[in-house]
N, C-alpha and C. Protein backbone atom coordinates (compact mmCIF):
# COMPACT_ATOMS: atom_id res chain seq x y z
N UNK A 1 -45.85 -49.95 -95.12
CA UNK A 1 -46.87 -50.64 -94.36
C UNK A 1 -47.83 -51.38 -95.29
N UNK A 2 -48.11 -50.23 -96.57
CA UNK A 2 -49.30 -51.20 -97.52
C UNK A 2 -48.73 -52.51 -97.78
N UNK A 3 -46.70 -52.35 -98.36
CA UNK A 3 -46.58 -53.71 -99.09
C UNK A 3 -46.54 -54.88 -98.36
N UNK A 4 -45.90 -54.16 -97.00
CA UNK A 4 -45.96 -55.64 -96.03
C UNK A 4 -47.89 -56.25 -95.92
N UNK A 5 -49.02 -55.36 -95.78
CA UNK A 5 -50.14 -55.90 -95.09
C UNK A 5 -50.82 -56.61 -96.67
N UNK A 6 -49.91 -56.17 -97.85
CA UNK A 6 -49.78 -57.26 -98.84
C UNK A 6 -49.84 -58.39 -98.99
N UNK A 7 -48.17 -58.70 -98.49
CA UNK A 7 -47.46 -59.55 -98.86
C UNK A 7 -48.05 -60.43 -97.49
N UNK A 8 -48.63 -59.82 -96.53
CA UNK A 8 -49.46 -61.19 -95.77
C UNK A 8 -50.43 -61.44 -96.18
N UNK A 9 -50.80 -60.94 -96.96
CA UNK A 9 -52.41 -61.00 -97.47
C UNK A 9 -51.88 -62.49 -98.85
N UNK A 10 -50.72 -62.62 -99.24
CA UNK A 10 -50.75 -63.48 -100.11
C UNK A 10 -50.18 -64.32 -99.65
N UNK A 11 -48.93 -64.61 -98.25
CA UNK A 11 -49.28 -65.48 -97.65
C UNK A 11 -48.35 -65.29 -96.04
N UNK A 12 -49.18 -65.70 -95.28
CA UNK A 12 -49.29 -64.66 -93.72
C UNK A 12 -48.29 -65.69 -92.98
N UNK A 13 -47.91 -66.77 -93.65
CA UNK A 13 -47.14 -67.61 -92.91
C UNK A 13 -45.43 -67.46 -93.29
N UNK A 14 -45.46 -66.30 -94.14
CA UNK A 14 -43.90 -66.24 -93.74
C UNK A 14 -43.41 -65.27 -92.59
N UNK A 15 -41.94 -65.46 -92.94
CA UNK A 15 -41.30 -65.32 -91.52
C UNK A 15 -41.00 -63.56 -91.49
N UNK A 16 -40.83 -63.07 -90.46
CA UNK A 16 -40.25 -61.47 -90.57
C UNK A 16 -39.07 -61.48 -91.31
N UNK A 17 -38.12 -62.73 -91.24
CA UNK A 17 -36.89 -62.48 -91.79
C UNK A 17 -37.31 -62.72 -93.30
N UNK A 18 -38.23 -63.54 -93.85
CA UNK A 18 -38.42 -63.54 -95.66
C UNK A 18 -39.28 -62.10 -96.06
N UNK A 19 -40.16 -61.59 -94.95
CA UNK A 19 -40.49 -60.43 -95.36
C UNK A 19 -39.78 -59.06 -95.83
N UNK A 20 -39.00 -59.51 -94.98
CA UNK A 20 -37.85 -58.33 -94.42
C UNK A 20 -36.89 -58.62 -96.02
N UNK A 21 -36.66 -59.35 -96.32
CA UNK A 21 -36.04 -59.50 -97.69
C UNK A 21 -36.59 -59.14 -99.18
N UNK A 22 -38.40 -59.46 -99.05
CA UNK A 22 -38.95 -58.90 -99.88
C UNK A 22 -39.03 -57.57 -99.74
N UNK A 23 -39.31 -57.14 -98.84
CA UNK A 23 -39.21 -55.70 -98.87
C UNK A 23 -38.33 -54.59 -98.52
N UNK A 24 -36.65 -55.37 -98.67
CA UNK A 24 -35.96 -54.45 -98.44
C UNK A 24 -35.66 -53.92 -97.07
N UNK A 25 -35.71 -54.44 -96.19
CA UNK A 25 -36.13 -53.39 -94.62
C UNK A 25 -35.10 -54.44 -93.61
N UNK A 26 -35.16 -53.86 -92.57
CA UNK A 26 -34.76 -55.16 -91.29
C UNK A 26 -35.80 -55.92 -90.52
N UNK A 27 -35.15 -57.13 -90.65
CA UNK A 27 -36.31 -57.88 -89.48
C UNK A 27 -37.04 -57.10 -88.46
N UNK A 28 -36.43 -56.46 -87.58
CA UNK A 28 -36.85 -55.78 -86.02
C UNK A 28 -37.89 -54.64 -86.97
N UNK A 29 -37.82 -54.09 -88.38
CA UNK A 29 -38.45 -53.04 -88.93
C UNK A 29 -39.61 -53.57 -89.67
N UNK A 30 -39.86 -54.93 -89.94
CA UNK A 30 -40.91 -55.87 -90.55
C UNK A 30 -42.41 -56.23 -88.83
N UNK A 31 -41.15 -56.57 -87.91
CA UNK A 31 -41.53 -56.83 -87.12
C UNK A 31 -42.43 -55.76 -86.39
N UNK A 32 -42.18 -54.17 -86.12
CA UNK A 32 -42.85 -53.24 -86.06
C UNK A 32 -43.94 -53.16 -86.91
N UNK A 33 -43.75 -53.04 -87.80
CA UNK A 33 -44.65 -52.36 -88.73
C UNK A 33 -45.76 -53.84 -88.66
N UNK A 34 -45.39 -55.07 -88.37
CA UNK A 34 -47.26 -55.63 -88.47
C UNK A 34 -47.38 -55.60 -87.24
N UNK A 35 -46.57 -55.06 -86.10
CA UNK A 35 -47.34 -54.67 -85.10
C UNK A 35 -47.87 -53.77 -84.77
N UNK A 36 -47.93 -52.92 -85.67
CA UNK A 36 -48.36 -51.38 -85.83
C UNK A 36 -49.83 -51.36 -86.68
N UNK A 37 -49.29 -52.43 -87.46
CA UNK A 37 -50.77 -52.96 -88.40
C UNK A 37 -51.68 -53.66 -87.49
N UNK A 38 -51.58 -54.73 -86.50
CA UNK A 38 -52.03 -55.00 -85.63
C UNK A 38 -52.95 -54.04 -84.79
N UNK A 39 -51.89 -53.20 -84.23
CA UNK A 39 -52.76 -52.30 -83.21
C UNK A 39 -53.54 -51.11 -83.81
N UNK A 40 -53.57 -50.67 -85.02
CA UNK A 40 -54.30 -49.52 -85.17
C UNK A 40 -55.45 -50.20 -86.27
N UNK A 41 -55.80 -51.66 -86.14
CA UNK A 41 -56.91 -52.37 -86.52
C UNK A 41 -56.84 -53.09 -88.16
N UNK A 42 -55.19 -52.57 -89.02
CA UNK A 42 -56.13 -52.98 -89.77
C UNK A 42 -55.41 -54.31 -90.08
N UNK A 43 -54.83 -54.83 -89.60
CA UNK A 43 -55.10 -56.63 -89.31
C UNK A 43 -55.74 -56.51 -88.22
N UNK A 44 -56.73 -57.39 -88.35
CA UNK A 44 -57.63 -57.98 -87.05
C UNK A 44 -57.29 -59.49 -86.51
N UNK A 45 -57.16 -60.39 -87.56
CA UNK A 45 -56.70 -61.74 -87.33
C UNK A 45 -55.87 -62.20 -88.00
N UNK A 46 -55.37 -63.30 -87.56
CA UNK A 46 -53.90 -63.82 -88.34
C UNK A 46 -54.75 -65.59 -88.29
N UNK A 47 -55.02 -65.80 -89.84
CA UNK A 47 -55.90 -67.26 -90.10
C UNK A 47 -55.70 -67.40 -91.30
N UNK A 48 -56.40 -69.00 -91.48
CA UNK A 48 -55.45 -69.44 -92.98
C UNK A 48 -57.49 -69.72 -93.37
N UNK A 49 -57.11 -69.90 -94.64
CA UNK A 49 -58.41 -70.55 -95.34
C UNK A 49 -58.43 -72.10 -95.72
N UNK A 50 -59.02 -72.69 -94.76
CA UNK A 50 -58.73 -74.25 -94.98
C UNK A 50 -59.59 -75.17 -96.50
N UNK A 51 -59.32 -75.84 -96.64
CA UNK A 51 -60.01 -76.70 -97.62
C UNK A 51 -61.42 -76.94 -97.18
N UNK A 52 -62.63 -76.29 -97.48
CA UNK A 52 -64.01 -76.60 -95.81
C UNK A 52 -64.17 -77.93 -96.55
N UNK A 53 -64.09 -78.80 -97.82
CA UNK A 53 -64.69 -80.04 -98.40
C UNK A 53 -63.69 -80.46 -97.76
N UNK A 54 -62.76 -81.08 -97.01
CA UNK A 54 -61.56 -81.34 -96.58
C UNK A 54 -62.24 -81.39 -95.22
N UNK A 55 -62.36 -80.39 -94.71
CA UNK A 55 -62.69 -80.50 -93.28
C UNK A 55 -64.12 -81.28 -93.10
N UNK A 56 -64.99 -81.54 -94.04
CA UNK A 56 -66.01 -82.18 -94.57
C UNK A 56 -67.53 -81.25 -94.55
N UNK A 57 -67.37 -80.60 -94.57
CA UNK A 57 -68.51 -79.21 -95.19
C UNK A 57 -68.70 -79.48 -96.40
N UNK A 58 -69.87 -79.80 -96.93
CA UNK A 58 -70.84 -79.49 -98.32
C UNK A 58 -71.50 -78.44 -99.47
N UNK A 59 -71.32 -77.77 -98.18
CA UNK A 59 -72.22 -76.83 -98.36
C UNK A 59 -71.81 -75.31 -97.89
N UNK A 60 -72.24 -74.39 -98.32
CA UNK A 60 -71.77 -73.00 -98.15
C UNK A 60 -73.31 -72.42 -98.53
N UNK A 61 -73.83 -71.48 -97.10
CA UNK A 61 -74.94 -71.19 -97.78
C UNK A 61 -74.87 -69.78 -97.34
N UNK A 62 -75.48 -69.32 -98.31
CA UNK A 62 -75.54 -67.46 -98.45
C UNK A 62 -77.23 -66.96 -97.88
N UNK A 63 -77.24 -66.80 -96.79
CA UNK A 63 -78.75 -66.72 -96.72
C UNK A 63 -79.25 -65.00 -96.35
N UNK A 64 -79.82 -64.67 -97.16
CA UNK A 64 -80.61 -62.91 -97.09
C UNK A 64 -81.85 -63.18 -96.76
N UNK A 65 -82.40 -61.87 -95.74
CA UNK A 65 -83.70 -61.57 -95.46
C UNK A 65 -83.59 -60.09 -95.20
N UNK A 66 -85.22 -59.60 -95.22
CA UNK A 66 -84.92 -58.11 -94.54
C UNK A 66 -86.03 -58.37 -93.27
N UNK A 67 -85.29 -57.26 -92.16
CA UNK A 67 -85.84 -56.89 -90.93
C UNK A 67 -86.77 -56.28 -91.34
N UNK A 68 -87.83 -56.92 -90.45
CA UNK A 68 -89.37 -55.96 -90.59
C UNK A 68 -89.06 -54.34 -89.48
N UNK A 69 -88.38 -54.66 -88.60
CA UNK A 69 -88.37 -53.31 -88.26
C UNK A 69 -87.04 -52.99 -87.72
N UNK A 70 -86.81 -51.70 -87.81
CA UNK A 70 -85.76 -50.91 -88.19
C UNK A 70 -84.11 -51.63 -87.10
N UNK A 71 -82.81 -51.99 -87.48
CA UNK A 71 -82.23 -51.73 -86.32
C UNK A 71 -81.99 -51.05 -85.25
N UNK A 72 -81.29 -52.06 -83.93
CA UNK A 72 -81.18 -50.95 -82.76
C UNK A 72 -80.24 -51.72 -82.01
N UNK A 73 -79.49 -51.08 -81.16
CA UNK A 73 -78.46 -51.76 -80.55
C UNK A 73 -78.74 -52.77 -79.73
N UNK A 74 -79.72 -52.93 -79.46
CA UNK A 74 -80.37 -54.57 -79.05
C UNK A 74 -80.54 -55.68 -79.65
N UNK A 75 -81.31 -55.42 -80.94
CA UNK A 75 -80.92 -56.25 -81.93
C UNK A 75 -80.16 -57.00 -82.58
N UNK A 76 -79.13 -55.87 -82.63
CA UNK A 76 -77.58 -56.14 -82.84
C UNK A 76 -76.89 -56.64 -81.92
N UNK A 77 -76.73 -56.42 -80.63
CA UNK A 77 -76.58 -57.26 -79.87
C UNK A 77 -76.98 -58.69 -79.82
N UNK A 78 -78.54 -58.87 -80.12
CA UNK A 78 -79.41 -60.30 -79.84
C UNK A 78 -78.06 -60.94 -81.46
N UNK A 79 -78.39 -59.99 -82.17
CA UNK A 79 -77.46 -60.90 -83.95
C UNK A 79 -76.03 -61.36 -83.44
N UNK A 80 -75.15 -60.74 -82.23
CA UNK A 80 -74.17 -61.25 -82.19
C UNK A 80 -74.02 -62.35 -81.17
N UNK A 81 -74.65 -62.25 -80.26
CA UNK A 81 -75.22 -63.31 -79.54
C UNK A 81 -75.55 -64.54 -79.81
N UNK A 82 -76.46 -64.63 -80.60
CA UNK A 82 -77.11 -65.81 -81.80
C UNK A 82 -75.99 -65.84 -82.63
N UNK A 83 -75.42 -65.48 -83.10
CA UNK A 83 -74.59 -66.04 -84.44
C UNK A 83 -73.25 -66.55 -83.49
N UNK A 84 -73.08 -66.13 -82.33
CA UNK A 84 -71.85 -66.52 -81.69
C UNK A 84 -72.06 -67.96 -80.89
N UNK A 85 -73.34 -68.29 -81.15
CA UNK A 85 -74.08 -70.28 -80.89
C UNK A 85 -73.55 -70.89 -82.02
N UNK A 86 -73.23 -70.16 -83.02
CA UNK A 86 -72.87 -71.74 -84.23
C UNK A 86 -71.17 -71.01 -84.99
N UNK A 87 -70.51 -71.95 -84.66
CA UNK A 87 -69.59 -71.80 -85.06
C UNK A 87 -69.28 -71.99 -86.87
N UNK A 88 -70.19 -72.35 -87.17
CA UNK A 88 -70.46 -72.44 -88.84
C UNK A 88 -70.61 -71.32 -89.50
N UNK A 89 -71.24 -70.59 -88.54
CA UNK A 89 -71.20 -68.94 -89.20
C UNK A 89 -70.29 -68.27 -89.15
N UNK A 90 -69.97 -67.58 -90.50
CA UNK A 90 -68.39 -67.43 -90.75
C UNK A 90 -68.96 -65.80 -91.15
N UNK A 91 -70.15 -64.99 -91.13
CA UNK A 91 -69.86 -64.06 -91.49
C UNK A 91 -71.80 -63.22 -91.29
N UNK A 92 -71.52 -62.18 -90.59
CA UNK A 92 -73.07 -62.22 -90.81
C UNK A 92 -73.03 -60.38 -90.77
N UNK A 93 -74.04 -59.58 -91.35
CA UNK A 93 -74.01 -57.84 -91.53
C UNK A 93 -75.25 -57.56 -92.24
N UNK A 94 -75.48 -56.32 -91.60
CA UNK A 94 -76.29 -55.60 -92.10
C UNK A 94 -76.20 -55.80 -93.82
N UNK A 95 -77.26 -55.30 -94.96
CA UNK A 95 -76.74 -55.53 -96.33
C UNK A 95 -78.35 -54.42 -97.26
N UNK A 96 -77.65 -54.11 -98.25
CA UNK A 96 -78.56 -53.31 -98.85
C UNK A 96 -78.72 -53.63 -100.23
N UNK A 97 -79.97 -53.74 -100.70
CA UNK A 97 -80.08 -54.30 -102.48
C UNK A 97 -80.85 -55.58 -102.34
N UNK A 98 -81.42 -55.53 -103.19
CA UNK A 98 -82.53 -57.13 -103.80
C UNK A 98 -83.72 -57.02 -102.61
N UNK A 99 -84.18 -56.27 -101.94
CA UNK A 99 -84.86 -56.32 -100.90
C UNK A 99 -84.89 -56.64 -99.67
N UNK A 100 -83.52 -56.82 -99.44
CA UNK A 100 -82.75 -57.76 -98.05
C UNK A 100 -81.85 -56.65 -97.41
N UNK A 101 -82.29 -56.80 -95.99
CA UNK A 101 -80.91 -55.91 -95.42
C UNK A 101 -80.13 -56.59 -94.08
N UNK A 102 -80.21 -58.31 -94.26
CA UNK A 102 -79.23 -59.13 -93.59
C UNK A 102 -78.59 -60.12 -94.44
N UNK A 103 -77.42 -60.45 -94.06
CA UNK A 103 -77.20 -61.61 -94.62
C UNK A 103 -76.05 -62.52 -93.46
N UNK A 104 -76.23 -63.72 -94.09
CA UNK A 104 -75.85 -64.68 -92.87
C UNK A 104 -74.79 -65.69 -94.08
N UNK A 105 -73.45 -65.90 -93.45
CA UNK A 105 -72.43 -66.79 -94.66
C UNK A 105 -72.13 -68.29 -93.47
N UNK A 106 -72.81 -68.94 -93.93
CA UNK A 106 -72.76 -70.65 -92.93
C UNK A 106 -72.01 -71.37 -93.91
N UNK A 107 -71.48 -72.70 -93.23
CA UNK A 107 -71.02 -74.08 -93.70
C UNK A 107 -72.01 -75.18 -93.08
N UNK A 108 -72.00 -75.96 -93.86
CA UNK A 108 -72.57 -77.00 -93.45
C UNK A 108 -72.06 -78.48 -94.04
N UNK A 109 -72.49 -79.21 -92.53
CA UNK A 109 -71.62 -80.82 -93.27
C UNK A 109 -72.93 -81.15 -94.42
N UNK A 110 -73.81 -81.15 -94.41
CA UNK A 110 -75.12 -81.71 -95.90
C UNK A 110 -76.32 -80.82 -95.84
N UNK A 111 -76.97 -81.33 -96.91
CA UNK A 111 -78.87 -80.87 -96.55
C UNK A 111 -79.32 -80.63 -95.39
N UNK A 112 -79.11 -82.33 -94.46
CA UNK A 112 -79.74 -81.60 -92.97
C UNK A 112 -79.25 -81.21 -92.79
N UNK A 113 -77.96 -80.69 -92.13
CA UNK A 113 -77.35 -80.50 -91.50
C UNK A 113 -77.42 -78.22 -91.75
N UNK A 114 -77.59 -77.71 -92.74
CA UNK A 114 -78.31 -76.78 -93.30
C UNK A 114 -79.49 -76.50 -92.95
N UNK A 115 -80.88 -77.72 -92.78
CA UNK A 115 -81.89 -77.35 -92.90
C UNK A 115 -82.23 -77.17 -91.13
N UNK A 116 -81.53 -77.87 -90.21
CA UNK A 116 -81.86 -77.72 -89.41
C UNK A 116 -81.36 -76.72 -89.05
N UNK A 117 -80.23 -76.08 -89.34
CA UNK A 117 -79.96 -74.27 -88.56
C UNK A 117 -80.45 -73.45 -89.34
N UNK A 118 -81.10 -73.51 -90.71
CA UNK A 118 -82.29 -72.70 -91.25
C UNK A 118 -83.59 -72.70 -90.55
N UNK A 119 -83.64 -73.83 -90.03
CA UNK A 119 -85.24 -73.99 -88.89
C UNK A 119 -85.18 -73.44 -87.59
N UNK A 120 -83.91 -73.50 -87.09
CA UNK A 120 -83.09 -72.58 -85.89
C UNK A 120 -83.38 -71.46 -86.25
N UNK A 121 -83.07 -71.15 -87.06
CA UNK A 121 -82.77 -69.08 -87.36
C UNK A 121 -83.59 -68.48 -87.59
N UNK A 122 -84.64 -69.77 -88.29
CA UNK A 122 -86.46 -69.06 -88.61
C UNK A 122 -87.29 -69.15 -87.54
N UNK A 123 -86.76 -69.74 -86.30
CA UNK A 123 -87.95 -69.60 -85.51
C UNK A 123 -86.91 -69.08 -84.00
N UNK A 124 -85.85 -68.34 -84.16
CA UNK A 124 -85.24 -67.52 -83.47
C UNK A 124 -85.72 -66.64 -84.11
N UNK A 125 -85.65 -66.17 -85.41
CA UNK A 125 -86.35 -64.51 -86.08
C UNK A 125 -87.27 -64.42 -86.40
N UNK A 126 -88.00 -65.36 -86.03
CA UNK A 126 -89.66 -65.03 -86.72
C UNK A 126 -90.40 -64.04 -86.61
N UNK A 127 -89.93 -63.51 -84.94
CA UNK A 127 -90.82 -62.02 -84.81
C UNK A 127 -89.79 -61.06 -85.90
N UNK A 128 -88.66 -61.08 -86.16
CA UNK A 128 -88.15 -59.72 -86.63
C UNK A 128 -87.48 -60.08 -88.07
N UNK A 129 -87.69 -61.44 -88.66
CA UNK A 129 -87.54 -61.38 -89.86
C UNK A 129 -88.49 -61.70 -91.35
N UNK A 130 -88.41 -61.48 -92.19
CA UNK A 130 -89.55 -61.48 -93.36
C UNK A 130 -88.36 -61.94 -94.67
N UNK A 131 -89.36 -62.34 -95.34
CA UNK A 131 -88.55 -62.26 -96.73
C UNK A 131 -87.19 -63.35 -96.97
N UNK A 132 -86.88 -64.15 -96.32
CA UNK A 132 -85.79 -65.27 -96.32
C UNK A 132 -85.19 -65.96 -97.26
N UNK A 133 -84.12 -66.15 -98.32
CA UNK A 133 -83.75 -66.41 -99.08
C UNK A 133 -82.49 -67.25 -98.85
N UNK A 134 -82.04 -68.54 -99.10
CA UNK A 134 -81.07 -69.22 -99.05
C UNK A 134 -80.59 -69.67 -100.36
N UNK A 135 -79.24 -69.04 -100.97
CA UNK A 135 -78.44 -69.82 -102.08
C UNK A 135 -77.67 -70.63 -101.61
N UNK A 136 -77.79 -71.99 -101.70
CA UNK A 136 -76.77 -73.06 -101.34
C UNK A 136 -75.43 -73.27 -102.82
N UNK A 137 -74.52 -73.29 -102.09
CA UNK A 137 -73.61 -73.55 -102.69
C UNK A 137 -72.55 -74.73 -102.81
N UNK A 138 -72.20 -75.85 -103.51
CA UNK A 138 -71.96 -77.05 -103.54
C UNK A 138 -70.24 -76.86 -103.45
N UNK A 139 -69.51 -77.32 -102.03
CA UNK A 139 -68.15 -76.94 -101.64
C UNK A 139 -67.69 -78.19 -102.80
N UNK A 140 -68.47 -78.92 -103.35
CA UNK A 140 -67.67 -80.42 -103.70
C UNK A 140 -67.85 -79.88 -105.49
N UNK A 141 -68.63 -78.89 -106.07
CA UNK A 141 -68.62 -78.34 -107.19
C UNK A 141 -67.57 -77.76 -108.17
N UNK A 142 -67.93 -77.33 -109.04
CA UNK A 142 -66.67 -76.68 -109.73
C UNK A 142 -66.35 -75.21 -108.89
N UNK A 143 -65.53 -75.14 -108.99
CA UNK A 143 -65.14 -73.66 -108.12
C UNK A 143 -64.29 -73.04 -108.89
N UNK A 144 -64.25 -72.05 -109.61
CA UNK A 144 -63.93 -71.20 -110.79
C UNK A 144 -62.35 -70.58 -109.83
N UNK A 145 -63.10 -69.77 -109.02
CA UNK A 145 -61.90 -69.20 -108.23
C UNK A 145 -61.94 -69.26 -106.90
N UNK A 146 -61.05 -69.68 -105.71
CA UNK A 146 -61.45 -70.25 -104.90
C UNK A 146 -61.07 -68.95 -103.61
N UNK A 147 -61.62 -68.99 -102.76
CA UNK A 147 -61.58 -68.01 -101.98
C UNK A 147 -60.29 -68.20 -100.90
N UNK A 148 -59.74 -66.79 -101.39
CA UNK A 148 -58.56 -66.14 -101.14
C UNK A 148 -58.63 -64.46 -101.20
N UNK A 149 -57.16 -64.39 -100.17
CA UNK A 149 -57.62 -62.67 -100.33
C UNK A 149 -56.18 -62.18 -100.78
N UNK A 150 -55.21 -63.25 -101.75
CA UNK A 150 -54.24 -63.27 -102.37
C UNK A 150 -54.39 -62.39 -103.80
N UNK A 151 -55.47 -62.29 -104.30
CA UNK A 151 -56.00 -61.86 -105.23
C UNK A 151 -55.99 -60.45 -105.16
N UNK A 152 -56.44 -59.79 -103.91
CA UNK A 152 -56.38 -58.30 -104.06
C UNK A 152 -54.60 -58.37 -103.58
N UNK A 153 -54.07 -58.42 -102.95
CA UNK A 153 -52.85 -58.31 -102.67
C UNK A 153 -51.64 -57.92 -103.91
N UNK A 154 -52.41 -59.64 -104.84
CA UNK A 154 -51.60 -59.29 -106.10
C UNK A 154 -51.88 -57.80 -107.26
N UNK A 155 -53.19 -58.13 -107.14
CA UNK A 155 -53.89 -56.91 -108.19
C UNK A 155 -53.81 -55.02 -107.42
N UNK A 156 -53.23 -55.09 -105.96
CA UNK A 156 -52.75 -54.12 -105.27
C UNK A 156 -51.63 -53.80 -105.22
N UNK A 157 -50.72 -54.15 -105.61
CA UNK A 157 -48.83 -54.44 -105.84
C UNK A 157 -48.66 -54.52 -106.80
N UNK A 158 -49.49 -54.41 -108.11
CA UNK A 158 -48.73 -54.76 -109.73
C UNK A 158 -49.15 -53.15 -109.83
């Protein structure tokens, strides 16, 4: 089960029958087993990582704050609610360290286009957030290593 939820992890678009070859097994037995991975959660989605400068995104911004007061399942609720208005938000959780215990992972097509759902989010949280921090990150920059989850797959199988 680990090598197959691998070998999708490095790349999810092959077929049961090329899986089924890497790993020795039968199709109908490839075919079980990521449906087995499927249902007991630990694939959740089946998605590719697109080019976001390609799709024309600029920007990648990492933004931390901490809650002035404590979570509660309302809250959390209101966070999934609100983050489920912008489809740019690709990732948002509780977080602990540097003085912050949210963080929010957006795209954006430029500057404005950033500054105005930073002005959104600050005056949607104003009662319940403090402390706000945004690292912008340049999608059109050098990018050392580019985000993939091929990387643990490989460094999990050697």
């Amino acid at each position: 089960m680990q090598k197959l939820l691998f070998e999708l992890m490095k790349d999810s678009k092959k077929s049961d029958r090329q899986l089924a070859k890497i790993l020795g097994v039968s199709q109908a037995t490839v075919s079980r087993m990521r449906n087995r991975l499927v249902m007991e959660g630990m694939i959740k989605e089946f998605t590719i990582i697109p080019d976001f400068e390609k799709l024309g995104y600029e920007l990648l911004a990492i933004t931390a704050g901490r809650f002035k007061i404590p979570s509660s399942p309302e809250r959390i609720e209101r966070g999934k609610k609100w983050s489920a208005r912008f489809p740019n938000v690709i990732f948002v959780s509780r977080t602990q360290g540097m003085g912050k215990n949210a963080l929010v992972i957006s795209l954006h097509k430029d500057y404005t286009d950033y500054n105005e759902f930073f002005q959104n989010m600050m005056s949607e949280w104003a009662d319940a957030m403090e402390n706000v921090d945004s690292m912008l990150v340049s999608l059109k920059g050098i990018i050392v290593k580019p985000l993939s989850f091929r990387y643990l797959a490989e460094q999990s199988s050697a």
